[in-house]
Every structure is written in C-alpha cells, then in structure tokens.
N, C-alpha and C. Protein backbone atom coordinates (compact mmCIF):
# COMPACT_ATOMS: atom_id res chain seq x y z
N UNK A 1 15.94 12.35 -8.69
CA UNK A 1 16.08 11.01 -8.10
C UNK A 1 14.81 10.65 -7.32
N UNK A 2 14.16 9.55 -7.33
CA UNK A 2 13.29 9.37 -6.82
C UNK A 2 13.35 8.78 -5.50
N UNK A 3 12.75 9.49 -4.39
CA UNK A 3 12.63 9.00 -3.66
C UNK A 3 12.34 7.93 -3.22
N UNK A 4 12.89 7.03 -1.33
CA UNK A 4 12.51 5.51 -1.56
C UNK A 4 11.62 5.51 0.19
N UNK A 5 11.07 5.03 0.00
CA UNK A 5 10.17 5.00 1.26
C UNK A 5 10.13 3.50 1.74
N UNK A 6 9.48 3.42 3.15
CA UNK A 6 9.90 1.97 3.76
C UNK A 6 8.83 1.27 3.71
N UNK A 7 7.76 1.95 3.43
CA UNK A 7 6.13 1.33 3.31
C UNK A 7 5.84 1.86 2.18
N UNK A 8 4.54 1.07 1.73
CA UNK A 8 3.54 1.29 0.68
C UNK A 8 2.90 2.55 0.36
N UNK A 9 3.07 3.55 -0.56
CA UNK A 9 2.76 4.51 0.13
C UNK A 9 0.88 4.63 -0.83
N UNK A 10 0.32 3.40 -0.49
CA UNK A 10 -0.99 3.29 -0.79
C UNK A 10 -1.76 2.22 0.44
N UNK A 11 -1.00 0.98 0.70
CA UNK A 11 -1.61 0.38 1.50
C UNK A 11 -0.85 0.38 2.42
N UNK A 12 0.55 0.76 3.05
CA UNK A 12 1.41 1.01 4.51
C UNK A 12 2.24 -0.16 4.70
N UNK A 13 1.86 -1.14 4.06
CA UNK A 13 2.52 -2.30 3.85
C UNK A 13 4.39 -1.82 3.74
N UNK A 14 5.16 -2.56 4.41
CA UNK A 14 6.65 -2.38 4.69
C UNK A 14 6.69 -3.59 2.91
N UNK A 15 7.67 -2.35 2.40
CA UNK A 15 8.20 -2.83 1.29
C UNK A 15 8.95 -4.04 1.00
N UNK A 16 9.49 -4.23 2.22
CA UNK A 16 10.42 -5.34 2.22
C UNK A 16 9.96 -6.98 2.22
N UNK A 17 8.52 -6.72 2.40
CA UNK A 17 7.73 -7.41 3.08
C UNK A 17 6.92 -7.74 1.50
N UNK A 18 7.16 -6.98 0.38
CA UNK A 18 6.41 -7.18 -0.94
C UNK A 18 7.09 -7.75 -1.85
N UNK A 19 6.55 -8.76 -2.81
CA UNK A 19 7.58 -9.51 -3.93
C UNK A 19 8.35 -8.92 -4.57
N UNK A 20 9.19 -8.92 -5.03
CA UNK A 20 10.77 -8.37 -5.62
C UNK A 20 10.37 -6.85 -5.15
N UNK A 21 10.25 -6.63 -3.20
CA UNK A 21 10.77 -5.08 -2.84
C UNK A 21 9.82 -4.28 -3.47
N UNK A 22 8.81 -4.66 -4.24
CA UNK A 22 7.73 -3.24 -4.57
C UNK A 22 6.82 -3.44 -6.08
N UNK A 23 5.93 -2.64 -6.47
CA UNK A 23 5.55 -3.15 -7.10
C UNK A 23 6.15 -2.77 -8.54
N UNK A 24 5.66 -2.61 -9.66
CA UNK A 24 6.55 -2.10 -11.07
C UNK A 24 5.72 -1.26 -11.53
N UNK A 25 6.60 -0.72 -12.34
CA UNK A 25 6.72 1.09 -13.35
C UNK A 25 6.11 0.93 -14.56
N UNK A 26 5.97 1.43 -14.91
CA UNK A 26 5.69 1.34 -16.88
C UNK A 26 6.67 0.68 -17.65
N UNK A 27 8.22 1.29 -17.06
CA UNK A 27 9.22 0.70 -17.54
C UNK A 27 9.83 -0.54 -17.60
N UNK A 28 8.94 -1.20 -16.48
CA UNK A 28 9.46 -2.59 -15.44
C UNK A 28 10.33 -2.47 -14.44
N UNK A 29 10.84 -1.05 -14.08
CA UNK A 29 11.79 -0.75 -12.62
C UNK A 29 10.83 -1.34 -11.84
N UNK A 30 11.76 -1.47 -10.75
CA UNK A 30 10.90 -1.79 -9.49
C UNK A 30 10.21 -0.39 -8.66
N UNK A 31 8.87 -0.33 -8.55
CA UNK A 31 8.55 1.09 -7.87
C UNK A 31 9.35 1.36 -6.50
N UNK A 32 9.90 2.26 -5.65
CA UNK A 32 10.74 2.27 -4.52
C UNK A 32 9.42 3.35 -4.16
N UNK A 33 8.23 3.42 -4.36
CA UNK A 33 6.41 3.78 -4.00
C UNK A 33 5.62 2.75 -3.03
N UNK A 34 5.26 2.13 -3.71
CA UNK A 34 4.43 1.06 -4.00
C UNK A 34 4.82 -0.62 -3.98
N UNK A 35 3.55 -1.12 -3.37
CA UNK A 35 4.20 -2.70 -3.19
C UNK A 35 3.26 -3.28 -4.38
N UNK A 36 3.75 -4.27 -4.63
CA UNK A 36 3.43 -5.34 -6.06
C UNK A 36 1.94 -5.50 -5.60
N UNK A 37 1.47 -5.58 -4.52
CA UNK A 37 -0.24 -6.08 -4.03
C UNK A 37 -1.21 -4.93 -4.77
N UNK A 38 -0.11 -3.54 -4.75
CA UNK A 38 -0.76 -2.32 -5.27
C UNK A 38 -0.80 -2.05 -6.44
N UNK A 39 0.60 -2.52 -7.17
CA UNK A 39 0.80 -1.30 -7.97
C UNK A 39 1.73 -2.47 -9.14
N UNK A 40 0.87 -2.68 -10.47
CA UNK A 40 1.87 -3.24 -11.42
C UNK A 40 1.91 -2.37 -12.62
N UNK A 41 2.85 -2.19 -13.61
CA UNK A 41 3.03 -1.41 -14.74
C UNK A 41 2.70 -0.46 -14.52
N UNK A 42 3.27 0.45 -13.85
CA UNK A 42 2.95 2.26 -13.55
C UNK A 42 1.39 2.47 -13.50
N UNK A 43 0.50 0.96 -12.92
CA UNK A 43 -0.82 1.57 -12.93
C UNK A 43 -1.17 0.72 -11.13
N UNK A 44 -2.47 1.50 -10.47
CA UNK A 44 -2.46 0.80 -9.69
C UNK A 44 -3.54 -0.30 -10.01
N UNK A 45 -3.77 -1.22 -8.62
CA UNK A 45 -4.15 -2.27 -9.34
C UNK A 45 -5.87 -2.24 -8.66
N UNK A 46 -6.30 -1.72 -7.82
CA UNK A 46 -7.39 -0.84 -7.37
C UNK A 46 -7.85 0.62 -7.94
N UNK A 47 -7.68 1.04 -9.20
CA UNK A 47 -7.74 2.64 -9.29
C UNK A 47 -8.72 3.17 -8.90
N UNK A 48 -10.05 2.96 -8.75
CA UNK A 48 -11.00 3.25 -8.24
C UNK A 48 -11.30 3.65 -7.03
N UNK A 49 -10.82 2.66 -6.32
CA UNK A 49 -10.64 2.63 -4.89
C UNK A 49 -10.88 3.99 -3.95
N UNK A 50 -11.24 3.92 -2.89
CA UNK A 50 -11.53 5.10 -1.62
C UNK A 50 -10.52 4.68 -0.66
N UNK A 51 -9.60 5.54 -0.03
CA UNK A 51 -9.14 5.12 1.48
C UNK A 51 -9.60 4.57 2.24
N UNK A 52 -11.16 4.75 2.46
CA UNK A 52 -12.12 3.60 3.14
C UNK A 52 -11.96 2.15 2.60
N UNK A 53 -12.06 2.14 1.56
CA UNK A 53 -12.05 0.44 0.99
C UNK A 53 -10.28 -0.45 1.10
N UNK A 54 -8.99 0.65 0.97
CA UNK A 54 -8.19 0.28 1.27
C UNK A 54 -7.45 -0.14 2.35
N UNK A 55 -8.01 0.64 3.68
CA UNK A 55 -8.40 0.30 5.12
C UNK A 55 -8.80 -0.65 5.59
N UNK A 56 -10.25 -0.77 4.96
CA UNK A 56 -11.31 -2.25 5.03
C UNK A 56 -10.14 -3.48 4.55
N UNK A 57 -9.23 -3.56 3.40
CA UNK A 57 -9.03 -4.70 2.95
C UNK A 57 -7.34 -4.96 3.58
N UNK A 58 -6.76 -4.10 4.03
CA UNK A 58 -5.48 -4.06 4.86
C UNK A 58 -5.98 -4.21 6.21
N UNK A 59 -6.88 -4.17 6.67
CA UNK A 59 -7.71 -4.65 7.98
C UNK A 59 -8.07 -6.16 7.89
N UNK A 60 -8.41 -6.42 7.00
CA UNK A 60 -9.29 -7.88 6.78
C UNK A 60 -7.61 -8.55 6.49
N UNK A 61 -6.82 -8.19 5.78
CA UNK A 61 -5.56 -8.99 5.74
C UNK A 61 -4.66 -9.50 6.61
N UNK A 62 -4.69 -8.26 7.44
CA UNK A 62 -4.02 -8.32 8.83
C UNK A 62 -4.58 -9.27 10.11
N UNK A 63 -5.77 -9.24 9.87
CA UNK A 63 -6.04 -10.53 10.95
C UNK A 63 -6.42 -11.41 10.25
N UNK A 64 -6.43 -11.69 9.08
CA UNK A 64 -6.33 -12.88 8.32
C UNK A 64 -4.75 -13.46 9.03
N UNK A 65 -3.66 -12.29 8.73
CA UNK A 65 -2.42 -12.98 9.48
C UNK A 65 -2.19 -13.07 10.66
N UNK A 66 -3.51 -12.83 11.72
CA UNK A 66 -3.03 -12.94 13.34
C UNK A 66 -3.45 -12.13 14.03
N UNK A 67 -3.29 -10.73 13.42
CA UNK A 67 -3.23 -9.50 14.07
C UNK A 67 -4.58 -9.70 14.31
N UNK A 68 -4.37 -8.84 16.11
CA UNK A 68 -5.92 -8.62 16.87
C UNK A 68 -6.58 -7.30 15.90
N UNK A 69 -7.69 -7.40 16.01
CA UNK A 69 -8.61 -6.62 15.20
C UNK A 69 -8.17 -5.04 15.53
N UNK A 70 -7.98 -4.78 17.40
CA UNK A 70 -7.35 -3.55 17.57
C UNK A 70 -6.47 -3.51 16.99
N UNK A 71 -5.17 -4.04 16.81
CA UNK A 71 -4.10 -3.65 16.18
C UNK A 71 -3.79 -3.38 15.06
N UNK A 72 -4.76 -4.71 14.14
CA UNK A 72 -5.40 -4.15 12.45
C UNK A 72 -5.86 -2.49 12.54
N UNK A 73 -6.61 -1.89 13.37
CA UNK A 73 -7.32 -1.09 13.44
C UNK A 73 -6.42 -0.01 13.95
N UNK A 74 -5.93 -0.05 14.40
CA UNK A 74 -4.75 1.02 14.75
C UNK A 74 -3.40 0.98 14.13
N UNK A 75 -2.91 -0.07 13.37
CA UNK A 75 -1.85 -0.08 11.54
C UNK A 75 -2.83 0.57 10.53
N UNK A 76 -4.15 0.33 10.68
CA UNK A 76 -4.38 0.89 9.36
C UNK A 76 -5.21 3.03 9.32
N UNK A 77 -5.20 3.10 10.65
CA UNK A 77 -5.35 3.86 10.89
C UNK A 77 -4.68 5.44 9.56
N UNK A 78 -3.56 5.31 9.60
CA UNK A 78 -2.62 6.12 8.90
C UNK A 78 -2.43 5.82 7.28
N UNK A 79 -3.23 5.07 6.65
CA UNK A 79 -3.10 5.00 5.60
C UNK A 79 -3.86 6.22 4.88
N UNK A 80 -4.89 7.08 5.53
CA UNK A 80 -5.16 8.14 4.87
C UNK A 80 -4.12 9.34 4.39
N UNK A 81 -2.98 9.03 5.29
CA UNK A 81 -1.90 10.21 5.37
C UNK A 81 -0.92 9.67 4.00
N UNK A 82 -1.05 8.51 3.87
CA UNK A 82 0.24 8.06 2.92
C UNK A 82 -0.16 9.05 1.37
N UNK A 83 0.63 9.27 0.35
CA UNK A 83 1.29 9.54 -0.39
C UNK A 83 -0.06 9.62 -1.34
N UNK A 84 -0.49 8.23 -2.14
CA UNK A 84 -1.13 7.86 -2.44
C UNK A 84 -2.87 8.68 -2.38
N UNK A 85 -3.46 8.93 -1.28
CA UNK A 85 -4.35 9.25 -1.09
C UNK A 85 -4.03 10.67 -0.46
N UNK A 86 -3.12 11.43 -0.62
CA UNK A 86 -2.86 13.42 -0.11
C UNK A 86 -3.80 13.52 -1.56
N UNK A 87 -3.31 12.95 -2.87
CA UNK A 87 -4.02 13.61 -4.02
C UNK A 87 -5.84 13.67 -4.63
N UNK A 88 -5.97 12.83 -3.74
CA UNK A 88 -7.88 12.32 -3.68
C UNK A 88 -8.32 13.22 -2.77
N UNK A 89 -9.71 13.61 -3.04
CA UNK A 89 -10.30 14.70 -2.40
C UNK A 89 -11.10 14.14 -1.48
C-alpha cells in the first residue's frame, strides 16, 4: 500500500493545496507523493533539477504569494530532507 504524505515530497508544498490533491502516475492515479506543479505521468516535471534550484523556485513562489523572504527561507529550508532528493547524491 502506498504510502500518503501531507506535503510534496519534492517541493514541501501541502498536498491539499495542489490540483486534484497531487500530481499523476503513469497510470493516471492521483500520486498520494507528489503535487501536480511536480510531478505528471509517473515522471517529474523538473528531472534534472538540484535541491538548490528547487529551493530557489519554492522561495521565489512563496513571496511571490506574500511570504517574507525569511519565512520563504526558513519553509524551504527542509526540502533537502524530503523523499525526493534522500536518492540524489
């Protein structure tokens, strides 16, 4: 059974908070991983990507919506720990 988590487990983003609850599978399930900003058809939508650059752009989003730059900066803090980036070296 797959586990369901409450955030993104690439950008920290609260799932609930992502279009239809998360992003999609290969199959078209809904991922209970990943939010739709990340992750469509069992692929992500950044694959390339560094934890640095996913930081940078969940930083720049967040005070796009308000958030003081500290607070961007201390939410995005923990995205190195998520799920997503344990498997990158």
């Amino acid at each position: 059974m797959e586990q369901t988590y409450k955030n993104c487990q690439s950008c920290g983003m609260p799932l609930k908070k992502s279009p239809n609850g998360g992003g999609t599978n290969a199959d078209d399930s809904i991922s209970k991983m990943y939010c739709a900003y990340c992750f469509e058809n069992g692929q992500f939508k950044q694959p390339d990507w560094t934890v640095e650059q996913m930081q940078e752009l969940s930083k720049g989003k967040m005070k796009e919506m308000g958030f003081p730059g500290f607070l961007a900066g201390l939410f995005t803090k923990g995205i190195p720990k998520l799920k997503r980036w344990q498997t990158k070296n």
